[in-house]
N, C-alpha and C. Protein backbone atom coordinates (compact mmCIF):
# COMPACT_ATOMS: atom_id res chain seq x y z
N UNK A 1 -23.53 -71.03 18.38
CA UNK A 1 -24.01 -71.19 17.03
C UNK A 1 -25.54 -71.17 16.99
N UNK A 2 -26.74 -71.95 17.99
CA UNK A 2 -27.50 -71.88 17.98
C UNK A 2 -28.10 -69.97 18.09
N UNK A 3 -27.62 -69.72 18.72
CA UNK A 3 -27.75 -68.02 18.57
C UNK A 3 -27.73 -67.43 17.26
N UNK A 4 -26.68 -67.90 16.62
CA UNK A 4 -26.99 -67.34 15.31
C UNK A 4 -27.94 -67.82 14.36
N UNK A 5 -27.78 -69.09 14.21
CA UNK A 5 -29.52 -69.59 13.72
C UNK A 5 -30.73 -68.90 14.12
N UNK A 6 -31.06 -68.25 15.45
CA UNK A 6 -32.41 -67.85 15.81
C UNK A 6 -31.96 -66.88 15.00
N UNK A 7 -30.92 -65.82 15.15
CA UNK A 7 -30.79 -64.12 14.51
C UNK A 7 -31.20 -64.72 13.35
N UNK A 8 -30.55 -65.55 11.89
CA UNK A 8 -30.95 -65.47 10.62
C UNK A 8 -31.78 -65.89 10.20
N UNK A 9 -32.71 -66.86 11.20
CA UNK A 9 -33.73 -67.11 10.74
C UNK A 9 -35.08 -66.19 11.47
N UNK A 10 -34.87 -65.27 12.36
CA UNK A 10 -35.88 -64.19 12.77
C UNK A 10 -35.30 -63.20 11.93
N UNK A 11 -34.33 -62.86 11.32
CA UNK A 11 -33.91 -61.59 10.22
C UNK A 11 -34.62 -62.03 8.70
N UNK A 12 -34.56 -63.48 8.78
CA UNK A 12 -35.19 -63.88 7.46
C UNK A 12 -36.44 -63.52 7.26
N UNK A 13 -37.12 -64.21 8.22
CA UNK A 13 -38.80 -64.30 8.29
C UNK A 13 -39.14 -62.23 8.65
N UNK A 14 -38.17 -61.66 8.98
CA UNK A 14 -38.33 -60.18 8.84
C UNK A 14 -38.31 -59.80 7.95
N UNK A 15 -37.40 -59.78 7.04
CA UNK A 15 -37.31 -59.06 5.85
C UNK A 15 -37.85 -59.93 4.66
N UNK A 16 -38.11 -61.22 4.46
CA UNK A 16 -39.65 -61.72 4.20
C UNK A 16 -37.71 -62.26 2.54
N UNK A 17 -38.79 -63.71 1.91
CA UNK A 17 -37.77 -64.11 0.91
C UNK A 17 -37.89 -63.01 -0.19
N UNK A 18 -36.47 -63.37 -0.71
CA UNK A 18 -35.86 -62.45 -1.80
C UNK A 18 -35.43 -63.11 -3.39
N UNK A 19 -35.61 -64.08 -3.50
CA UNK A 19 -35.51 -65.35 -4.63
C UNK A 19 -36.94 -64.62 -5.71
N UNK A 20 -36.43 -64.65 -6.53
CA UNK A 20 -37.61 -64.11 -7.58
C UNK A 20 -38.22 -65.48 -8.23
N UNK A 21 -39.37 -64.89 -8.37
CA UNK A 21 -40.04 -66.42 -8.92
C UNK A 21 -40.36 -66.01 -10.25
N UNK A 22 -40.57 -64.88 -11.09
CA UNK A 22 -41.42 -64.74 -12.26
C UNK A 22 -42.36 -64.45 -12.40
N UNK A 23 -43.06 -64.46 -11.26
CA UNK A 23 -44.45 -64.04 -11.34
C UNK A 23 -44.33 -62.61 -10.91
N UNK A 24 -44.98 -61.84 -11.78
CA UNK A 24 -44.74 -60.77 -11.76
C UNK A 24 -45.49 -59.82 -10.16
N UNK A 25 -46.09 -60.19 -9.79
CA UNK A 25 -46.71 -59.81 -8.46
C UNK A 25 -46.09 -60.04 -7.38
N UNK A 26 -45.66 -61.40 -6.86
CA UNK A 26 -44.88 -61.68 -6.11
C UNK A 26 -43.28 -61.02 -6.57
N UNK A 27 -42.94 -60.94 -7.22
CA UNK A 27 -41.50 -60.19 -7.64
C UNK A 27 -41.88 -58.89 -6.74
N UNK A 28 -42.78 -58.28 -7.28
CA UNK A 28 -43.02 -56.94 -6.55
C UNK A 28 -42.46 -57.02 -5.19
N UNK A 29 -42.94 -57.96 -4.38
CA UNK A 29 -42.80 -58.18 -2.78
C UNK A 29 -41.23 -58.40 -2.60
N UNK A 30 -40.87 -59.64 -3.48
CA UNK A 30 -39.61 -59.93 -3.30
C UNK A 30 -38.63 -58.77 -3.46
N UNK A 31 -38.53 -57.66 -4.45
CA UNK A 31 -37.56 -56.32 -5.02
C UNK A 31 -38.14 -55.70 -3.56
N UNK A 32 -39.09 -55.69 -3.11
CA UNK A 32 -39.36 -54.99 -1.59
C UNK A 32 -38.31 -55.62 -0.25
N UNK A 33 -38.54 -56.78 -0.38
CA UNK A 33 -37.97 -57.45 0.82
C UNK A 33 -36.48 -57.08 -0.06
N UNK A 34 -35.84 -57.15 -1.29
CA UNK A 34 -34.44 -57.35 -1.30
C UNK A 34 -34.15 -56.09 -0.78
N UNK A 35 -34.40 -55.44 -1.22
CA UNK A 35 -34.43 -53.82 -1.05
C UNK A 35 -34.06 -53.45 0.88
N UNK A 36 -35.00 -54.11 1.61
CA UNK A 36 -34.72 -53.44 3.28
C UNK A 36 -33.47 -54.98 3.42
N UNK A 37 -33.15 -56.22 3.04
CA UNK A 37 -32.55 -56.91 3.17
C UNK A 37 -30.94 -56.48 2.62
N UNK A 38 -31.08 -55.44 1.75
CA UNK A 38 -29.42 -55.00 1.26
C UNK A 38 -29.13 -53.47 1.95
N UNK A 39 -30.45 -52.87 2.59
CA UNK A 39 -30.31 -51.91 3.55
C UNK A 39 -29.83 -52.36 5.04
N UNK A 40 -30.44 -53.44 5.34
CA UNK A 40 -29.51 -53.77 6.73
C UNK A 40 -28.50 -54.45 6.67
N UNK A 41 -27.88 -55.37 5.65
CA UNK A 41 -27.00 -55.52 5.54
C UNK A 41 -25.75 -54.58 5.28
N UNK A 42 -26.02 -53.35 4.36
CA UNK A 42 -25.21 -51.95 4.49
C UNK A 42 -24.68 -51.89 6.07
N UNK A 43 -25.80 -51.58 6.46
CA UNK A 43 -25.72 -51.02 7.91
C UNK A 43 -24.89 -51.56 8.95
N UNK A 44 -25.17 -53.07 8.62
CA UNK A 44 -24.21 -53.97 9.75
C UNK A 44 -22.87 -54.06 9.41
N UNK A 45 -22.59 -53.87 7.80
CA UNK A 45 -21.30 -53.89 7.52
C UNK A 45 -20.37 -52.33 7.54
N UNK A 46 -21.14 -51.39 7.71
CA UNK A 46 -20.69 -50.51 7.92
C UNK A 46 -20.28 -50.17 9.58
N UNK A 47 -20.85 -50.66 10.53
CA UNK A 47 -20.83 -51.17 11.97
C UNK A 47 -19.70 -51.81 12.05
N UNK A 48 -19.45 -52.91 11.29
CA UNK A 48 -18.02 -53.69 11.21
C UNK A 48 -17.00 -52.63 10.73
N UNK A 49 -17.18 -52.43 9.38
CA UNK A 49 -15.84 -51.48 9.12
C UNK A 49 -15.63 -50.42 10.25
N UNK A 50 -16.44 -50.13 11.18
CA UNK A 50 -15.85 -48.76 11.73
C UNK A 50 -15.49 -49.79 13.22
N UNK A 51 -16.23 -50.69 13.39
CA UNK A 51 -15.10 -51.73 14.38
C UNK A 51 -13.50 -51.88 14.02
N UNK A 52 -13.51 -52.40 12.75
CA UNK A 52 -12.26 -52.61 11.91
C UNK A 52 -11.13 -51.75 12.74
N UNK A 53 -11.36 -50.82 12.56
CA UNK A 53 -10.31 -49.51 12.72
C UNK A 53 -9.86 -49.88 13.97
N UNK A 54 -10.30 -50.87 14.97
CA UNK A 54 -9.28 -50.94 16.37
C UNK A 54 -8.50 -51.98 16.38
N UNK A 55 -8.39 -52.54 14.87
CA UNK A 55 -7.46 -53.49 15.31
C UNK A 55 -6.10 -53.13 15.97
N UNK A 56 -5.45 -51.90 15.76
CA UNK A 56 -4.58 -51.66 16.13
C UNK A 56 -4.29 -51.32 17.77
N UNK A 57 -5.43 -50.92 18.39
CA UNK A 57 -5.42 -51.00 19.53
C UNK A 57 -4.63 -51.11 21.14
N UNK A 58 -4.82 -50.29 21.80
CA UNK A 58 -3.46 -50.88 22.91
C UNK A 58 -4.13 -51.65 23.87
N UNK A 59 -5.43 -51.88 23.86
CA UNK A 59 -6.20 -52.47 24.63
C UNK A 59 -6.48 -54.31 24.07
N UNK A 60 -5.76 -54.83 24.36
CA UNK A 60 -6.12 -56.48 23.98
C UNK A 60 -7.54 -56.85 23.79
N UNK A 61 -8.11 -56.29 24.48
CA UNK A 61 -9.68 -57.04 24.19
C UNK A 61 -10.59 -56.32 22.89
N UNK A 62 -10.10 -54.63 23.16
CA UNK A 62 -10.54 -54.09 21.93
C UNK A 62 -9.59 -54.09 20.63
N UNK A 63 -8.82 -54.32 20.35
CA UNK A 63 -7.71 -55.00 19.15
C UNK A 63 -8.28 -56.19 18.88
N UNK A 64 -8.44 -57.33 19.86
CA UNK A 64 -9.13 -58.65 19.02
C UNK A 64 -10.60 -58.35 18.14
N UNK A 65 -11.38 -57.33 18.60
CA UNK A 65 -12.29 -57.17 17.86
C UNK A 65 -12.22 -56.61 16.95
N UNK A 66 -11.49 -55.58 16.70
CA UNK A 66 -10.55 -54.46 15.81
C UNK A 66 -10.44 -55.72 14.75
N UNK A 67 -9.50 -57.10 15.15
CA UNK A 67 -9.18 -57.83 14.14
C UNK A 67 -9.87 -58.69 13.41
N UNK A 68 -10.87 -59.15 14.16
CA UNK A 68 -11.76 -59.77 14.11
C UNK A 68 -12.50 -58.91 13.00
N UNK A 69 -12.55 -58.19 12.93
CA UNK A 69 -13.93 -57.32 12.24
C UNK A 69 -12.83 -57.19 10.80
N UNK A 70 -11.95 -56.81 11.02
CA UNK A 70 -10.54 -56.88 9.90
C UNK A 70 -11.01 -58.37 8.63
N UNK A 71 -10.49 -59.08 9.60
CA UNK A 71 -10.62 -60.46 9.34
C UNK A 71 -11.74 -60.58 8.02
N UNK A 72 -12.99 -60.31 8.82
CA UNK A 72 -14.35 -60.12 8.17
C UNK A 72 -14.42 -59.94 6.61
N UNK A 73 -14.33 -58.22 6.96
CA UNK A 73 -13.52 -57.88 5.82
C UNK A 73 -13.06 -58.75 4.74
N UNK A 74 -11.81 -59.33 5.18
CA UNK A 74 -10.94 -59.40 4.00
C UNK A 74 -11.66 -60.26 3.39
N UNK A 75 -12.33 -61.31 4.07
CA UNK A 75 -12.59 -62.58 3.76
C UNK A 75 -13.82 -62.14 2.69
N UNK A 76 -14.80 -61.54 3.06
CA UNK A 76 -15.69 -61.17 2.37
C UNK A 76 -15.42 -60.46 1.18
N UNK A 77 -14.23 -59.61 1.15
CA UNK A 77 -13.79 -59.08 -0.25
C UNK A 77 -13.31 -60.20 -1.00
N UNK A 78 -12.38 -61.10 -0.45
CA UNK A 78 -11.89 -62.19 -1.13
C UNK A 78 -13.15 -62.98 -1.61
N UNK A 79 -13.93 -63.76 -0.90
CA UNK A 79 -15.53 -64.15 -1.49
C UNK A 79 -15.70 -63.57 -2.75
N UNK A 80 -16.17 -62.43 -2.64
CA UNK A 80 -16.68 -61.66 -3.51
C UNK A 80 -16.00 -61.41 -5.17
N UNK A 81 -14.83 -61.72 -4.92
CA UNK A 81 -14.16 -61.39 -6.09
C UNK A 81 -13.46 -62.82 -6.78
N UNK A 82 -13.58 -63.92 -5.58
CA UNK A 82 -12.88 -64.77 -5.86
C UNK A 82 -13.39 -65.83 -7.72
N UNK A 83 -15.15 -65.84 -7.75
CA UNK A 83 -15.43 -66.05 -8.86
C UNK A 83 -16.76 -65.99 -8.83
N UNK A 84 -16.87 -65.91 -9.98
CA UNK A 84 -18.52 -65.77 -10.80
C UNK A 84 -19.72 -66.55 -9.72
N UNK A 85 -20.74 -66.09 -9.63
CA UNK A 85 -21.56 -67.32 -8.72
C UNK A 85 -22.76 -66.94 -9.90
N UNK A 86 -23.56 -68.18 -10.07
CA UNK A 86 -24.81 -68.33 -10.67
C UNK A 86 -25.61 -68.23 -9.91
N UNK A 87 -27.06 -67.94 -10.34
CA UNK A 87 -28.35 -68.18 -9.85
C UNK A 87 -28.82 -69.89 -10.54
N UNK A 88 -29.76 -70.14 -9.81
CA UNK A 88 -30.23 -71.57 -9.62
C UNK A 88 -30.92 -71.82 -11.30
N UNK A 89 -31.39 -70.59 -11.41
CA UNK A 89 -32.28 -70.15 -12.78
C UNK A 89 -30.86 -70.30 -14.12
N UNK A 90 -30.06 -69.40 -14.00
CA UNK A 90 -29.22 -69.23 -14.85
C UNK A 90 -28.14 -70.39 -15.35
N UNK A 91 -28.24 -71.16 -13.94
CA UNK A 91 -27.83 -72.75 -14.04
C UNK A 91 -28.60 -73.80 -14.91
N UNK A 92 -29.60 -73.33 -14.55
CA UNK A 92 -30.78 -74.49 -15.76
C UNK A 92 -30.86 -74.11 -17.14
N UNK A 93 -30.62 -72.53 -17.04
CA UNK A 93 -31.10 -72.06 -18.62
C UNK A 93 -29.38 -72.56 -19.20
N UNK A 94 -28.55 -72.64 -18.54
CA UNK A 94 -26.98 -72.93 -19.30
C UNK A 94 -27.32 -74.78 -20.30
N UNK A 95 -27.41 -75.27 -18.41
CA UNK A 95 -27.52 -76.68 -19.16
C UNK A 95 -28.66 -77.64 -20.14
N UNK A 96 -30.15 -76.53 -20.21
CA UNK A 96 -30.66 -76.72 -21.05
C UNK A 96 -29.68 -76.44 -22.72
N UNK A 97 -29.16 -75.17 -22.88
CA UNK A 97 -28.42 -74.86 -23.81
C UNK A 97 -27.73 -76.30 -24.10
N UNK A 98 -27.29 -76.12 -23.59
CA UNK A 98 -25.73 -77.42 -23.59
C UNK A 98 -26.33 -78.25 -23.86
N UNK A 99 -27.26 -78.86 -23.38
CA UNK A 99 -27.50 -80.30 -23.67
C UNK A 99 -28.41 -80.45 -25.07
N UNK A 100 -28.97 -79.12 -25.49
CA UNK A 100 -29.50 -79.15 -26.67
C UNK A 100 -28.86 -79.53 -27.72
N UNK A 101 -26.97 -78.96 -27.24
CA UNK A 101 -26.50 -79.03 -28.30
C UNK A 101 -25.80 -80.39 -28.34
N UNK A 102 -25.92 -80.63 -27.34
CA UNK A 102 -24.50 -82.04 -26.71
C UNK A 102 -25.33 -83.49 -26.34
N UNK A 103 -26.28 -83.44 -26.03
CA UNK A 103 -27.01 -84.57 -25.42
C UNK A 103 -26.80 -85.11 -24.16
N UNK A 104 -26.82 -86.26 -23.48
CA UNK A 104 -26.38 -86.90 -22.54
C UNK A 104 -25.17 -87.37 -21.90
N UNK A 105 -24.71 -86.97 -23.24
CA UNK A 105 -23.14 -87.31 -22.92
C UNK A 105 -21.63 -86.88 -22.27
N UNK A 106 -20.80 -87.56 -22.70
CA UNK A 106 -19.94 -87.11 -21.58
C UNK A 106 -19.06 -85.14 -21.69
N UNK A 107 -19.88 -84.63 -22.80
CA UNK A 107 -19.57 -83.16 -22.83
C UNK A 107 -20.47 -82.46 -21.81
N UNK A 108 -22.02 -83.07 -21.45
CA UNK A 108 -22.76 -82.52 -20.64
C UNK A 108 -22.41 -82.73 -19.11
N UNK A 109 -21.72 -84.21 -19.30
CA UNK A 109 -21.43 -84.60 -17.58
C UNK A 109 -20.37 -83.87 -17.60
N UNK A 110 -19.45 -83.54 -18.42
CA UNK A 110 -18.15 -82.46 -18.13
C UNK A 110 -18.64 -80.88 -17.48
N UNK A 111 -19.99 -80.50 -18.06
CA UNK A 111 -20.50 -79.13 -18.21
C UNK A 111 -21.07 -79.06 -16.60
N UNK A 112 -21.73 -80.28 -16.50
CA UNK A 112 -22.23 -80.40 -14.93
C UNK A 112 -21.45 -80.22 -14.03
N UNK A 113 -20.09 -81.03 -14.03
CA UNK A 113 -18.83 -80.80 -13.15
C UNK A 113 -17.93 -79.90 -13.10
N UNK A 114 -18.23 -79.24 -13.80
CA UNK A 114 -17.73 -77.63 -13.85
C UNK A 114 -18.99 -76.92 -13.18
N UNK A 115 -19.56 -76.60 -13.26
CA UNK A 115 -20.83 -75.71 -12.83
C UNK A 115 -20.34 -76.18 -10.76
N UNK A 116 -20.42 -77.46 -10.90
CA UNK A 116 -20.61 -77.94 -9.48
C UNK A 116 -21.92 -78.11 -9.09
N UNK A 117 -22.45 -78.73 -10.14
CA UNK A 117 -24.08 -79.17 -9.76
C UNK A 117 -24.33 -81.03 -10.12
N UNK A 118 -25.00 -81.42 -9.58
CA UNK A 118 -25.29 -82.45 -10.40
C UNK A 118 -26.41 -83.10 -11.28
N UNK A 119 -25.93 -83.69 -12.66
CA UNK A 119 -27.24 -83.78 -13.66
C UNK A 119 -28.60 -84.11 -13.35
N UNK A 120 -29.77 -83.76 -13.73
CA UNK A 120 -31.29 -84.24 -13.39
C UNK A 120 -31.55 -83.12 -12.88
């Protein structure tokens, strides 16, 4: 595990953060870094899918990876589709709404526990 911590955090500090701030200058940098950050990610997942293909394998060691990479896959399609995800931004601009209209109360603490955030 420690191995993978050094890879994402030397892939991070490579392809530099991707979180937009608003400021229109720094955005520039950030649409740069997202940009080579959704290009190597292509790349590695396209590396996997063509792993994928041995799951079937007559060779045991190359089939576990075959499945393994399968696995990957599914899980990540399932992720992906399983539901809506917010940004941190789009979370604040909701419960500002809400609470404009609702106040402190227990419609906003309902709105919070749905989101899966907590109030403040």
């Amino acid at each position: 595990m420690k191995r993978l911590e050094n890879l994402y955090d030397v892939t991070k500090r490579l392809c530099g953060m991707i979180e937009p701030t608003g400021e229109s200058n720094t955005d520039i940098t950030r649409l740069a870094n997202l940009e080579d950050t959704i290009d190597l990610v292509e790349k590695l997942t396209k590396d996997i899918v063509y792993v994928a293909r041995n799951q079937s394998a007559y060779e045991n060691s190359v089939k576990v990876i075959g499945l393994r990479a399968d696995r990957f896959i599914t899980e990540m399609r399932e992720e992906m589709t399983a539901q809506p995800t917010f940004t941190e931004h789009q979370i604040q601009q909701l419960q500002s709404k809400i609470h404009t209209i609702t106040g402190d109360g227990e419609v906003m603490g309902l709105f919070n526990e749905l989101l899966g955030v907590c109030a403040g």
